[in-house]
PDB file of N, CA and C in Angstrom:
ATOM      1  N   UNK A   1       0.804  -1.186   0.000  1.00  0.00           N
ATOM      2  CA  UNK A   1       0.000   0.000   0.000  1.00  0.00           C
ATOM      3  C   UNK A   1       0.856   1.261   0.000  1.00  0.00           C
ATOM      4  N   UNK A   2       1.732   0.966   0.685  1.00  0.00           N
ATOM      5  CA  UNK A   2       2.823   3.080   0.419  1.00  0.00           C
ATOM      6  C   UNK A   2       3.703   2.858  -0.159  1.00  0.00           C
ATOM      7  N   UNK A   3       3.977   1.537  -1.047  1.00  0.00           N
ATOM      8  CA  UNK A   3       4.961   1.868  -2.299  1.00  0.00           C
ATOM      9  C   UNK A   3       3.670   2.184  -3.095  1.00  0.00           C
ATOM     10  N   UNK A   4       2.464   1.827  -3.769  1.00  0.00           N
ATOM     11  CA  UNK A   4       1.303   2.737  -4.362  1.00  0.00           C
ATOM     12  C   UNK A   4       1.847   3.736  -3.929  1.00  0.00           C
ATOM     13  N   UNK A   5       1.069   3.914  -2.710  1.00  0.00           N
ATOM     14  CA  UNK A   5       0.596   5.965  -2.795  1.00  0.00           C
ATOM     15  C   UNK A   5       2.143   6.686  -2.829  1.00  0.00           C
ATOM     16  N   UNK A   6       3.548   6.281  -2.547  1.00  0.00           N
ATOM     17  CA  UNK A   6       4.633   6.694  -2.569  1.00  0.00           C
ATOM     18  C   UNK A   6       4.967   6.987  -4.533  1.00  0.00           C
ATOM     19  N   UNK A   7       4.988   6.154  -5.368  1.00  0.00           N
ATOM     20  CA  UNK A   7       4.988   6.298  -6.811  1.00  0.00           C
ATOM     21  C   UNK A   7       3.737   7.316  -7.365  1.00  0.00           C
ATOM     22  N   UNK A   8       2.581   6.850  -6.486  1.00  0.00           N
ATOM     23  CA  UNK A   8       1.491   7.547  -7.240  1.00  0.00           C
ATOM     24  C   UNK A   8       2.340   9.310  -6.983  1.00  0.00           C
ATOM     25  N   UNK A   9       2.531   9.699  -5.640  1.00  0.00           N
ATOM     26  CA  UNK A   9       3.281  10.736  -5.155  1.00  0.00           C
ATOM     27  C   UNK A   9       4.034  11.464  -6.214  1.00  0.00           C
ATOM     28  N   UNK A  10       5.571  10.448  -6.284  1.00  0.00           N
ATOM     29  CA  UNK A  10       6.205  10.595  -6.716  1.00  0.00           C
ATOM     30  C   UNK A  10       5.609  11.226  -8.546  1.00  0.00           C
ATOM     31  N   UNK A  11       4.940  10.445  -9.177  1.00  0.00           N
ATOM     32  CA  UNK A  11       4.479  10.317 -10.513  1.00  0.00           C
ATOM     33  C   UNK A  11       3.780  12.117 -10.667  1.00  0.00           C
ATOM     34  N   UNK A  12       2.705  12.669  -9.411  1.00  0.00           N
ATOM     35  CA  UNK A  12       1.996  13.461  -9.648  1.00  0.00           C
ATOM     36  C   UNK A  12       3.306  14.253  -9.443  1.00  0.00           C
ATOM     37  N   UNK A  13       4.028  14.348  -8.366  1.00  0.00           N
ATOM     38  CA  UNK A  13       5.077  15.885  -8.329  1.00  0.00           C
ATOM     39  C   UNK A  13       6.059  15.723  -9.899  1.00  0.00           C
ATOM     40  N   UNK A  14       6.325  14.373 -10.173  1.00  0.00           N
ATOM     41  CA  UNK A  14       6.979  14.725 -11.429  1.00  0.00           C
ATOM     42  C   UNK A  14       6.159  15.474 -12.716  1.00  0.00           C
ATOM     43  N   UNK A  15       4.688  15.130 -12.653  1.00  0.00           N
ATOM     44  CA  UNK A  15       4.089  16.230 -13.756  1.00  0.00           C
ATOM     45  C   UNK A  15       4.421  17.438 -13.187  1.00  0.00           C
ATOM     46  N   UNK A  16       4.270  18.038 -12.016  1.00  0.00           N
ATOM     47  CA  UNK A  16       3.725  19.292 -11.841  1.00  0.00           C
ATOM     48  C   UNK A  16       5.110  19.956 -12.197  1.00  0.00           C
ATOM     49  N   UNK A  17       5.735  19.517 -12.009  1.00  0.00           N
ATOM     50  CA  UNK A  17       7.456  19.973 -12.029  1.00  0.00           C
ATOM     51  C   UNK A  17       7.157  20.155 -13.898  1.00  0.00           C
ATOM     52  N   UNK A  18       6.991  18.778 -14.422  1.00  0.00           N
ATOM     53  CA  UNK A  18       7.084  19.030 -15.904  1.00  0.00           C
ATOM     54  C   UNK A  18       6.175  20.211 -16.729  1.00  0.00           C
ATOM     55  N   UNK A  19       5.348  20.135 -15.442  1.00  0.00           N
ATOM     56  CA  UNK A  19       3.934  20.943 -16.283  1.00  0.00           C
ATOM     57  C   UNK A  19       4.650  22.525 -16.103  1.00  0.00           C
ATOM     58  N   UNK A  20       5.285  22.864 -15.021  1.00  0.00           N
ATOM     59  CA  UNK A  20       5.469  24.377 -14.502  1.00  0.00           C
ATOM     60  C   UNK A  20       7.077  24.877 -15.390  1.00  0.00           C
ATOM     61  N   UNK A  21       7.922  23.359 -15.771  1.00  0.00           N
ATOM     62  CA  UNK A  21       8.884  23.734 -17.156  1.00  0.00           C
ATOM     63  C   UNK A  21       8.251  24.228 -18.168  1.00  0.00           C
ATOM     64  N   UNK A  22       7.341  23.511 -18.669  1.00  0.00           N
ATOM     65  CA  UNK A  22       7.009  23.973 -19.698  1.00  0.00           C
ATOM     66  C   UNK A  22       6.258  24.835 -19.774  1.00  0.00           C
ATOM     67  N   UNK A  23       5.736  25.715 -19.065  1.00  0.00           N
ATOM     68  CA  UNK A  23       5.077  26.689 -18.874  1.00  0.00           C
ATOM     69  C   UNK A  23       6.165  28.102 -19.538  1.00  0.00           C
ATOM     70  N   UNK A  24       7.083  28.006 -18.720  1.00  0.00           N
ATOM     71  CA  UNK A  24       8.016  28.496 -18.620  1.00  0.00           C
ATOM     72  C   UNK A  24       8.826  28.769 -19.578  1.00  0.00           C
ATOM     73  N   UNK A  25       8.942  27.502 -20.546  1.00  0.00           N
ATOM     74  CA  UNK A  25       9.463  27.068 -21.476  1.00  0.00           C
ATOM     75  C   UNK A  25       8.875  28.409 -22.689  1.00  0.00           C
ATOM     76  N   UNK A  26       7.379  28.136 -22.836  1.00  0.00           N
ATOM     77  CA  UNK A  26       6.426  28.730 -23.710  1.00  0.00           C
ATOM     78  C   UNK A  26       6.435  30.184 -23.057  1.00  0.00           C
ATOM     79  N   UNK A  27       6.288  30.712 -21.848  1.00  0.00           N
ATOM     80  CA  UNK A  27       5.958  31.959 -21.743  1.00  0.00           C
ATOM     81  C   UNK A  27       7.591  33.047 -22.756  1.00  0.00           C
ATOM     82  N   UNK A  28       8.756  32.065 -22.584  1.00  0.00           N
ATOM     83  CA  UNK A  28      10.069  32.403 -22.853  1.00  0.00           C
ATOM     84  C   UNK A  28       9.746  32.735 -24.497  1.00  0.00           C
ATOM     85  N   UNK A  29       8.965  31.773 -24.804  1.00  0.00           N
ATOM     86  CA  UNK A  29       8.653  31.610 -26.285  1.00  0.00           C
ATOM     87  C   UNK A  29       8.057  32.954 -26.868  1.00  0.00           C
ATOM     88  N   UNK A  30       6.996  33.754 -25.757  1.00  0.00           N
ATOM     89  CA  UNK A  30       6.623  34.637 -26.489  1.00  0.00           C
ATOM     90  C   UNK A  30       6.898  35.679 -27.422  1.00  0.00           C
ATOM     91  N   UNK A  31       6.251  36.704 -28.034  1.00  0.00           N
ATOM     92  CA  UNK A  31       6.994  37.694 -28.890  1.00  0.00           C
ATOM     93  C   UNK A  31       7.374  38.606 -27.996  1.00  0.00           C
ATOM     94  N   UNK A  32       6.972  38.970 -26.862  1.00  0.00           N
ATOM     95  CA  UNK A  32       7.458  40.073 -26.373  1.00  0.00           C
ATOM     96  C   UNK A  32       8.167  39.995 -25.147  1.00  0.00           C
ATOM     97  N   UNK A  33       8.827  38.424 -24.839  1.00  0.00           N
ATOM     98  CA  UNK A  33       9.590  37.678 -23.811  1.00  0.00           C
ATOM     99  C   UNK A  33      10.973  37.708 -25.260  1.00  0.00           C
ATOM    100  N   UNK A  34      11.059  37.465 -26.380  1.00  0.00           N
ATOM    101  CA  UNK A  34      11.909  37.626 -27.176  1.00  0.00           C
ATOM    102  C   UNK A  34      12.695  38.605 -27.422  1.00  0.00           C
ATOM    103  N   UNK A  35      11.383  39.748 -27.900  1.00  0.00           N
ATOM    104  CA  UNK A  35      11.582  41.043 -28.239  1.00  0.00           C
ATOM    105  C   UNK A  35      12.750  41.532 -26.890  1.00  0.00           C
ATOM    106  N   UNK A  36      12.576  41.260 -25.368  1.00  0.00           N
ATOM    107  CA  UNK A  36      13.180  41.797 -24.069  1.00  0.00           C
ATOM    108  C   UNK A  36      14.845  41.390 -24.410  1.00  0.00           C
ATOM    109  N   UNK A  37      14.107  39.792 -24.797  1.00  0.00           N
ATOM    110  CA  UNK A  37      15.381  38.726 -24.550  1.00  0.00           C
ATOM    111  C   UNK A  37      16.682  40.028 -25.886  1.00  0.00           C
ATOM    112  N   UNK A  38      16.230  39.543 -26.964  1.00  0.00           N
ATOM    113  CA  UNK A  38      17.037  40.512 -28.242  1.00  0.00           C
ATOM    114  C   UNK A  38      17.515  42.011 -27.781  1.00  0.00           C
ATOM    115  N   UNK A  39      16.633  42.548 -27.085  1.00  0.00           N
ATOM    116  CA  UNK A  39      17.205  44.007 -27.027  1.00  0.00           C
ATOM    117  C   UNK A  39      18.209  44.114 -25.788  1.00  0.00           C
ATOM    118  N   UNK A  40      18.331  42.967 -24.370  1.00  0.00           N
ATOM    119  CA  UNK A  40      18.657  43.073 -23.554  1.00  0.00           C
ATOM    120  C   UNK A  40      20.117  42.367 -24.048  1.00  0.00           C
ATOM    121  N   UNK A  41      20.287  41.399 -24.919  1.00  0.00           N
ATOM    122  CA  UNK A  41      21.504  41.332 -25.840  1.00  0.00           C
ATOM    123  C   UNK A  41      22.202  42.223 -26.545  1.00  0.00           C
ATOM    124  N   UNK A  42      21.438  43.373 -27.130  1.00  0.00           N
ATOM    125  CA  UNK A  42      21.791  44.359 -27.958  1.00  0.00           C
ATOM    126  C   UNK A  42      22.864  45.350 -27.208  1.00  0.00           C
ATOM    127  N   UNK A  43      21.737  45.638 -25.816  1.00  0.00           N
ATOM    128  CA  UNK A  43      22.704  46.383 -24.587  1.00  0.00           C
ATOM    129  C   UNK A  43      23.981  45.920 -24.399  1.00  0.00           C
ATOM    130  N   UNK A  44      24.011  44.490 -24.022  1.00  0.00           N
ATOM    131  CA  UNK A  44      25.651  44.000 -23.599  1.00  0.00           C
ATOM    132  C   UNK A  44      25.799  43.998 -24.749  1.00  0.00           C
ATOM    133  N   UNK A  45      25.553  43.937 -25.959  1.00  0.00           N
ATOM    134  CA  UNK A  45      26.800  43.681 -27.415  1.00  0.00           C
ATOM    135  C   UNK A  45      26.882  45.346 -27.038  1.00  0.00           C
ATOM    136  N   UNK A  46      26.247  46.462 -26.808  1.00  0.00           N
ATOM    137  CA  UNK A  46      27.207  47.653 -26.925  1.00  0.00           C
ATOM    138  C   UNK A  46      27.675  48.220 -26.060  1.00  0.00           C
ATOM    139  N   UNK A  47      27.818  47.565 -25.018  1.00  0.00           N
ATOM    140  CA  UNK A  47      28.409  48.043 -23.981  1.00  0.00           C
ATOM    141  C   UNK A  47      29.740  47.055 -24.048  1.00  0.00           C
ATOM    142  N   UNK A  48      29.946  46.152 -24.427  1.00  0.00           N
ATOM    143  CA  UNK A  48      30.746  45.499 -25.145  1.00  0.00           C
ATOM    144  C   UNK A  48      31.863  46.496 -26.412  1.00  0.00           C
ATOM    145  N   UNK A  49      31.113  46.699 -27.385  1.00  0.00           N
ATOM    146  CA  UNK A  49      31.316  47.570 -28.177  1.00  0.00           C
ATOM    147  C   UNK A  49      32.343  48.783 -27.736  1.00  0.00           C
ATOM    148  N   UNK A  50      31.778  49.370 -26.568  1.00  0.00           N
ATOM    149  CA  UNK A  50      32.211  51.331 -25.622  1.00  0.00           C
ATOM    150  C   UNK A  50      33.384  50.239 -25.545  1.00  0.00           C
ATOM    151  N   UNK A  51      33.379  49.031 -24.763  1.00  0.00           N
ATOM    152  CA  UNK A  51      34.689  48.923 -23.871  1.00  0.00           C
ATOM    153  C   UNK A  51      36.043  48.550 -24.729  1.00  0.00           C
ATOM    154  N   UNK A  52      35.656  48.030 -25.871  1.00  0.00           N
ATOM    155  CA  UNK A  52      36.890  48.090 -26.572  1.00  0.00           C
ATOM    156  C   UNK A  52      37.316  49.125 -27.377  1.00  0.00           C
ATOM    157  N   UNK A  53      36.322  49.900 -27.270  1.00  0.00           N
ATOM    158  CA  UNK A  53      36.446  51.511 -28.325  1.00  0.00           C
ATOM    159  C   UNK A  53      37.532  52.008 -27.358  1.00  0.00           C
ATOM    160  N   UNK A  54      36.980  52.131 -25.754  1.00  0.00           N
ATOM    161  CA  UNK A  54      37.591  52.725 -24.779  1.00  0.00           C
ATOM    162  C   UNK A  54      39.136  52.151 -24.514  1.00  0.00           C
ATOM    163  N   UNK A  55      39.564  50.920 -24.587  1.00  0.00           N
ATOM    164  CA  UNK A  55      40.425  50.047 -25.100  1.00  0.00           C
ATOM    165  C   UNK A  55      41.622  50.466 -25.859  1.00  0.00           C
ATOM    166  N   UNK A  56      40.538  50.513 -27.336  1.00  0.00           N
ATOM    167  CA  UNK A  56      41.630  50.913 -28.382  1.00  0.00           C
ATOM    168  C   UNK A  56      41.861  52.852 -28.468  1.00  0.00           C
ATOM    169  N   UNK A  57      41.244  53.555 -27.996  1.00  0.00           N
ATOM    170  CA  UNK A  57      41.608  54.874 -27.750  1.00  0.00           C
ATOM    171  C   UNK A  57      42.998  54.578 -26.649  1.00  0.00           C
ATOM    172  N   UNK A  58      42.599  54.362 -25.720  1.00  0.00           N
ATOM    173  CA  UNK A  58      43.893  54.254 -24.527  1.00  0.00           C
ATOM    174  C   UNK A  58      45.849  53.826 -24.984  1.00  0.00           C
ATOM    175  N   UNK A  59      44.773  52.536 -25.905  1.00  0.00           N
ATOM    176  CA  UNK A  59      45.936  51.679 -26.801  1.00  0.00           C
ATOM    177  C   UNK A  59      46.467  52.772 -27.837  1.00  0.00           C
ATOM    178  N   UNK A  60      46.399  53.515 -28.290  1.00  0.00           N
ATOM    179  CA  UNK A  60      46.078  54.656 -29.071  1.00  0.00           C
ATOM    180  C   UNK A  60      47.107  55.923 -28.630  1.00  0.00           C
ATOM    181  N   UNK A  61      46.708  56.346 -27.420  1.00  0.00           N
ATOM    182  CA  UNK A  61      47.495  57.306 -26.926  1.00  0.00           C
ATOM    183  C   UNK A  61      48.720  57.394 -26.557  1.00  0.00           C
ATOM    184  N   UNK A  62      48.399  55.569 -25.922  1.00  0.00           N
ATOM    185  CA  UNK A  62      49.841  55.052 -25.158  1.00  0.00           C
ATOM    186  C   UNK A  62      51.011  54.854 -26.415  1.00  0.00           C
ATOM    187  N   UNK A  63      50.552  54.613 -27.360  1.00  0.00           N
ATOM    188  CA  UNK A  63      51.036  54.416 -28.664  1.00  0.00           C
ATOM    189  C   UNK A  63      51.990  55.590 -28.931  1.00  0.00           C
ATOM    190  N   UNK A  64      50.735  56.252 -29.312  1.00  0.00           N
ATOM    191  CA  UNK A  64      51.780  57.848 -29.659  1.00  0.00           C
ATOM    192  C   UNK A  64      52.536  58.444 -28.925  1.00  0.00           C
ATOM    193  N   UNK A  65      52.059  58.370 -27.280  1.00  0.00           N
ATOM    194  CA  UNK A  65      53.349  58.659 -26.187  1.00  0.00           C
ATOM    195  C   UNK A  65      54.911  58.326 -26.983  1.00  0.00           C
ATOM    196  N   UNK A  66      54.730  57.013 -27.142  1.00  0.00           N
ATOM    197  CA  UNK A  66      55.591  55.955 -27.036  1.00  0.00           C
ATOM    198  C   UNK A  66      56.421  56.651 -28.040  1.00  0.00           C
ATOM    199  N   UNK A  67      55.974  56.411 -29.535  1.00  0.00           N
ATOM    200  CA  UNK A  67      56.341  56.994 -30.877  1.00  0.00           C
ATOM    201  C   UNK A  67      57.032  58.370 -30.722  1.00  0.00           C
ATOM    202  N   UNK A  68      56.297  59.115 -30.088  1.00  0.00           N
ATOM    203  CA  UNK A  68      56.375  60.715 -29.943  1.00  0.00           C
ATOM    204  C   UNK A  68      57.677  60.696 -28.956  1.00  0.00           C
ATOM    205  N   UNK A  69      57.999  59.908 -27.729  1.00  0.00           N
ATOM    206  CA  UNK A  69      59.179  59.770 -27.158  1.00  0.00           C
ATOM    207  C   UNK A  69      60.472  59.290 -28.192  1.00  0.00           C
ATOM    208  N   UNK A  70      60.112  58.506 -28.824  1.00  0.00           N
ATOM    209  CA  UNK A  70      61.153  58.082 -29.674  1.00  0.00           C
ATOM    210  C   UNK A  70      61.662  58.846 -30.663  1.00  0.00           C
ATOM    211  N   UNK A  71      61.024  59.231 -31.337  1.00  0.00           N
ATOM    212  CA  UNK A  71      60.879  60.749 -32.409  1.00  0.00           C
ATOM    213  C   UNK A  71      61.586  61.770 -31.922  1.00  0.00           C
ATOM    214  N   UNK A  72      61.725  61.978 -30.711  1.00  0.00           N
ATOM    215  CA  UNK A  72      61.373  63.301 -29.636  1.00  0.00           C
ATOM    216  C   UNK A  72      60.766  64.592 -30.603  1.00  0.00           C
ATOM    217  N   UNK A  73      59.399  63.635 -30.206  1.00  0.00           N
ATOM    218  CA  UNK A  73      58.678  65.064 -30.408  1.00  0.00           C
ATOM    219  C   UNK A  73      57.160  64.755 -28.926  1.00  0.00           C
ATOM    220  N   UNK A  74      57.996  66.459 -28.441  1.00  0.00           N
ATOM    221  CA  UNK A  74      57.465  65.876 -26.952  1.00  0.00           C
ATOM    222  C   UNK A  74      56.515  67.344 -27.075  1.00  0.00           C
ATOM    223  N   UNK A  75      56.342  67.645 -27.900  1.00  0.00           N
ATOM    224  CA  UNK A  75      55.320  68.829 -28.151  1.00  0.00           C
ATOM    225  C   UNK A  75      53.761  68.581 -28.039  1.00  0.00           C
ATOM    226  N   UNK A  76      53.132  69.276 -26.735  1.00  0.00           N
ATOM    227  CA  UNK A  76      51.673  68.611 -26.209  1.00  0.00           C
ATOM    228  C   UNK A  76      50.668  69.156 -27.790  1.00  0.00           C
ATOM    229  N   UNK A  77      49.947  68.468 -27.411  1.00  0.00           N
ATOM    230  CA  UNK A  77      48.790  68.903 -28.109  1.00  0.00           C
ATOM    231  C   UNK A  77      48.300  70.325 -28.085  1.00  0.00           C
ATOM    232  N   UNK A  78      48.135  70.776 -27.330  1.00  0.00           N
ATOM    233  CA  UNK A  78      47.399  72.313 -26.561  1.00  0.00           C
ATOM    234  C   UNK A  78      48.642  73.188 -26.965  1.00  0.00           C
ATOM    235  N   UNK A  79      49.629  72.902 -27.350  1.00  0.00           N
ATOM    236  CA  UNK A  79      50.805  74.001 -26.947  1.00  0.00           C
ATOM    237  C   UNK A  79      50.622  75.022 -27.962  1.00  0.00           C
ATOM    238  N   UNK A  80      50.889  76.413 -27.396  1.00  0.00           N
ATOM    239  CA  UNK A  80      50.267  77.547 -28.260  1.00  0.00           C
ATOM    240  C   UNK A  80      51.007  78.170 -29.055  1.00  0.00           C
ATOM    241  N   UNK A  81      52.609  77.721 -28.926  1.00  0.00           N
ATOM    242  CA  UNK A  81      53.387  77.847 -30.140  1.00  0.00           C
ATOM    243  C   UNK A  81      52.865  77.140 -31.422  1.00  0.00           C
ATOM    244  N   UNK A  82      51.438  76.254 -31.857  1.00  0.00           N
ATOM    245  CA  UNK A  82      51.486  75.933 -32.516  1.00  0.00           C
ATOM    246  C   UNK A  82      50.569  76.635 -33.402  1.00  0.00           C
ATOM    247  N   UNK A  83      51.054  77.018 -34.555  1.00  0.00           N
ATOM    248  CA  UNK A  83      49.453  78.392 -34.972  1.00  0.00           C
ATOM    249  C   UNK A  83      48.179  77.387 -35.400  1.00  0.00           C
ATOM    250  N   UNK A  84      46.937  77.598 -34.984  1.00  0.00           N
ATOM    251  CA  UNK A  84      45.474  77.484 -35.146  1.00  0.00           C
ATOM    252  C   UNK A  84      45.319  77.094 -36.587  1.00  0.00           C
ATOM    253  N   UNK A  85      44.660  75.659 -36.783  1.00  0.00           N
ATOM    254  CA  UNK A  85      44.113  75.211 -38.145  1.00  0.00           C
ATOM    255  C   UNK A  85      43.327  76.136 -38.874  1.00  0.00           C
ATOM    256  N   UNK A  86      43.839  76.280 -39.869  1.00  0.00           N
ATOM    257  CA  UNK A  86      43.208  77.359 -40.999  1.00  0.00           C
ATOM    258  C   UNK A  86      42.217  76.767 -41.971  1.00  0.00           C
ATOM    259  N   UNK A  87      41.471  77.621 -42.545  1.00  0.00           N
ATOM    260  CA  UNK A  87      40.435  76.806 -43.207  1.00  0.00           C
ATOM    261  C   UNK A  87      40.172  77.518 -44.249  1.00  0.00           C
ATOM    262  N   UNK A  88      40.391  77.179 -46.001  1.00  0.00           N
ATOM    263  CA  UNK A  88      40.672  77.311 -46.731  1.00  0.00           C
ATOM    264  C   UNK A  88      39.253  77.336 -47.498  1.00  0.00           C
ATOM    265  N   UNK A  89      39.016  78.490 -48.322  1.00  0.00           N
ATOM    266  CA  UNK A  89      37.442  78.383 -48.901  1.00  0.00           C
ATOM    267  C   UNK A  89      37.855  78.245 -50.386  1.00  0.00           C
ATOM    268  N   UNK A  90      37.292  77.271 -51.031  1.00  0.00           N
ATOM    269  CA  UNK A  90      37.730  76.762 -52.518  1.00  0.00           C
ATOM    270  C   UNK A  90      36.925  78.093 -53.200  1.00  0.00           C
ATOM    271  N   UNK A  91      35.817  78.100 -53.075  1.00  0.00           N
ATOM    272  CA  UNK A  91      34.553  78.801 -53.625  1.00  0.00           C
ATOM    273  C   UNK A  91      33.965  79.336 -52.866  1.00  0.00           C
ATOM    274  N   UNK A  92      34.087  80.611 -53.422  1.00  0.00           N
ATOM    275  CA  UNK A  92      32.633  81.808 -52.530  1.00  0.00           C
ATOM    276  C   UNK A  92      31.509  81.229 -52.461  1.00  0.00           C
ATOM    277  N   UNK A  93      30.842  81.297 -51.397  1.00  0.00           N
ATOM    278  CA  UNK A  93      28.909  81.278 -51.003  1.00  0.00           C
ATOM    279  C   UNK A  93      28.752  82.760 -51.863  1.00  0.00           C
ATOM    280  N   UNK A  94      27.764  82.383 -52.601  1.00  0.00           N
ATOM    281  CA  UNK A  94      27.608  83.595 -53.356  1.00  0.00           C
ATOM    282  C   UNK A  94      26.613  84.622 -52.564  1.00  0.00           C
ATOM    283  N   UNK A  95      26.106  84.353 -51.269  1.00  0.00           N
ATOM    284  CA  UNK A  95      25.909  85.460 -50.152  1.00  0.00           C
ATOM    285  C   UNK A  95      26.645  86.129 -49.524  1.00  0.00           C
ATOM    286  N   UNK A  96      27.689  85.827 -49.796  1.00  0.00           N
ATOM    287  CA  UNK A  96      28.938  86.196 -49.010  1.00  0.00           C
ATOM    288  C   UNK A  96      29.945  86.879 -49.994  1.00  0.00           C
ATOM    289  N   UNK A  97      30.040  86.496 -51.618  1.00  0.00           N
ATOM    290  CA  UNK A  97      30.696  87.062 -51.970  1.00  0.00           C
ATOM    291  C   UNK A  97      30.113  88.525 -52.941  1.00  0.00           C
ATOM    292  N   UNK A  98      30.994  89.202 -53.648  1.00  0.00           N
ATOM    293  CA  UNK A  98      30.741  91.109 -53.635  1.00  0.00           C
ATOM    294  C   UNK A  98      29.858  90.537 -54.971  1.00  0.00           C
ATOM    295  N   UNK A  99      28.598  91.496 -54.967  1.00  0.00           N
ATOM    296  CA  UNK A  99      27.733  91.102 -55.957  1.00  0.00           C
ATOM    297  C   UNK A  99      28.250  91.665 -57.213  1.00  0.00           C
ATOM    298  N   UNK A 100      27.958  90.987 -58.174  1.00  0.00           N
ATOM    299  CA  UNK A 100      28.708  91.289 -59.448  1.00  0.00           C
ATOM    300  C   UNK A 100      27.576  91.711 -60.282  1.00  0.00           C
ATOM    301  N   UNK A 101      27.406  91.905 -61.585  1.00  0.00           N
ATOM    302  CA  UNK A 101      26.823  92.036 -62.446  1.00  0.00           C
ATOM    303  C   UNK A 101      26.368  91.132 -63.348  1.00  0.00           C
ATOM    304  N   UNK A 102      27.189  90.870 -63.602  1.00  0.00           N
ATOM    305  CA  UNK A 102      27.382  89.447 -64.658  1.00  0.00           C
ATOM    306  C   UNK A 102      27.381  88.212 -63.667  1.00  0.00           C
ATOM    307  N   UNK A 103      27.464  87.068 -64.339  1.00  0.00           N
ATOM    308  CA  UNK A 103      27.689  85.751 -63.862  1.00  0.00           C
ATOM    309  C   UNK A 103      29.143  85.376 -63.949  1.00  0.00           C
ATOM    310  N   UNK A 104      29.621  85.084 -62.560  1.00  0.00           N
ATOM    311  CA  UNK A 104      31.132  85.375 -62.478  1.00  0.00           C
ATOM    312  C   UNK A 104      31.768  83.327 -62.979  1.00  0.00           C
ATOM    313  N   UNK A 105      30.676  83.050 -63.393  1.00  0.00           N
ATOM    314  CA  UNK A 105      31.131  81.030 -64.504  1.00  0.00           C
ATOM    315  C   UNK A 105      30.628  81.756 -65.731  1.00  0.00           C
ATOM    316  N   UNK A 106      31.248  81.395 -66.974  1.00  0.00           N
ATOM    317  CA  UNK A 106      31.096  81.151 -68.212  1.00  0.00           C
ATOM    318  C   UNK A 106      29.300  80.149 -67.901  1.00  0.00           C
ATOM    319  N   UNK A 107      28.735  79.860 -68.643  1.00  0.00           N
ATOM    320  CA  UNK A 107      27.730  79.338 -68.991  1.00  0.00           C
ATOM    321  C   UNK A 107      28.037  77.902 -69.434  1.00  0.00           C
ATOM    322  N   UNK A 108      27.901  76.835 -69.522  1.00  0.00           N
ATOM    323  CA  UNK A 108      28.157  75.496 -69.610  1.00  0.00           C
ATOM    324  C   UNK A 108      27.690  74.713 -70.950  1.00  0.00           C
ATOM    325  N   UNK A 109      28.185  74.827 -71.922  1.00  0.00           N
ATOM    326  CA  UNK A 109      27.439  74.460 -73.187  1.00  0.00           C
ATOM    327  C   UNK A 109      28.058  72.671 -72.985  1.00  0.00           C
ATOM    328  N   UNK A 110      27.014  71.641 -72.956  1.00  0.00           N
ATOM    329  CA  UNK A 110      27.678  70.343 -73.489  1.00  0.00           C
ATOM    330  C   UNK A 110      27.762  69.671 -74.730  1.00  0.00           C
ATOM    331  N   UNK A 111      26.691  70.810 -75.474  1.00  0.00           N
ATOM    332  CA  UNK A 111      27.031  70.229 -77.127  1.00  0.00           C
ATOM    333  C   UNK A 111      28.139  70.812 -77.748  1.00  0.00           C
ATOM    334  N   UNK A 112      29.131  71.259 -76.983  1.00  0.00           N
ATOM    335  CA  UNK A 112      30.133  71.885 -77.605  1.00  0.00           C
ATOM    336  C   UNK A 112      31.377  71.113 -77.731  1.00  0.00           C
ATOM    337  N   UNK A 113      32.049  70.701 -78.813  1.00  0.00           N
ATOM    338  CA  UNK A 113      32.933  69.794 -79.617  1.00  0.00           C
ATOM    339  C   UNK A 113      34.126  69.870 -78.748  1.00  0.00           C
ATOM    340  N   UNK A 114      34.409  69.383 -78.033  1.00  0.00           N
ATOM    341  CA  UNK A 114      36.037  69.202 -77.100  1.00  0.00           C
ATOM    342  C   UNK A 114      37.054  69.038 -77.820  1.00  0.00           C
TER     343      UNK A 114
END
């Protein structure tokens, strides 16, 4: 009689166990248990991503230290002996440049024989 009711026991807690996996199993399944799952991957792939950016900048600097010691060129970045990047205008904004009269391009003919 209580090896019965001991198996019968045993038999019902093993469904409930199986029944509450698979529950589990399927709720995981859903679209918007997925949708969490994918974007909460997305986060660590880019936070992943910062840390080797952050990585290879460091790797980067230490680099040029290095180079720049060897070179000796020990001249900082900031240093104000160095004169200010200039910036070179190919072509006037024609708001900006002195109004003319004429059209300061020739006119563009393409049926014309090269």
């Amino acid at each position: 009689m209580f090896r019965r009711t001991f198996w019968f026991t045993a038999g019902a807690a093993a469904g409930v166990w199986a029944t509450t996996k698979a529950h589990q199993k399927l709720k995981q399944l859903t679209p918007e248990s997925l949708a969490a799952q994918a974007a909460n991957k997305a986060i660590d792939a880019g936070h992943r991503v910062r840390e080797f950016a952050v990585d290879v900048r460091s790797g980067m600097v230490r680099r040029e230290a290095e180079l720049g010691e060897a070179l000796g060129l020990e001249a900082a970045a900031d240093d104000p002996a160095l004169p200010a990047p200039r910036r070179l205008v190919a072509i006037e904004h024609p708001r900006t440049a002195p109004s003319r009269t004429t059209h300061p391009y020739p006119p563009h003919n393409r049926n014309e024989d090269h």
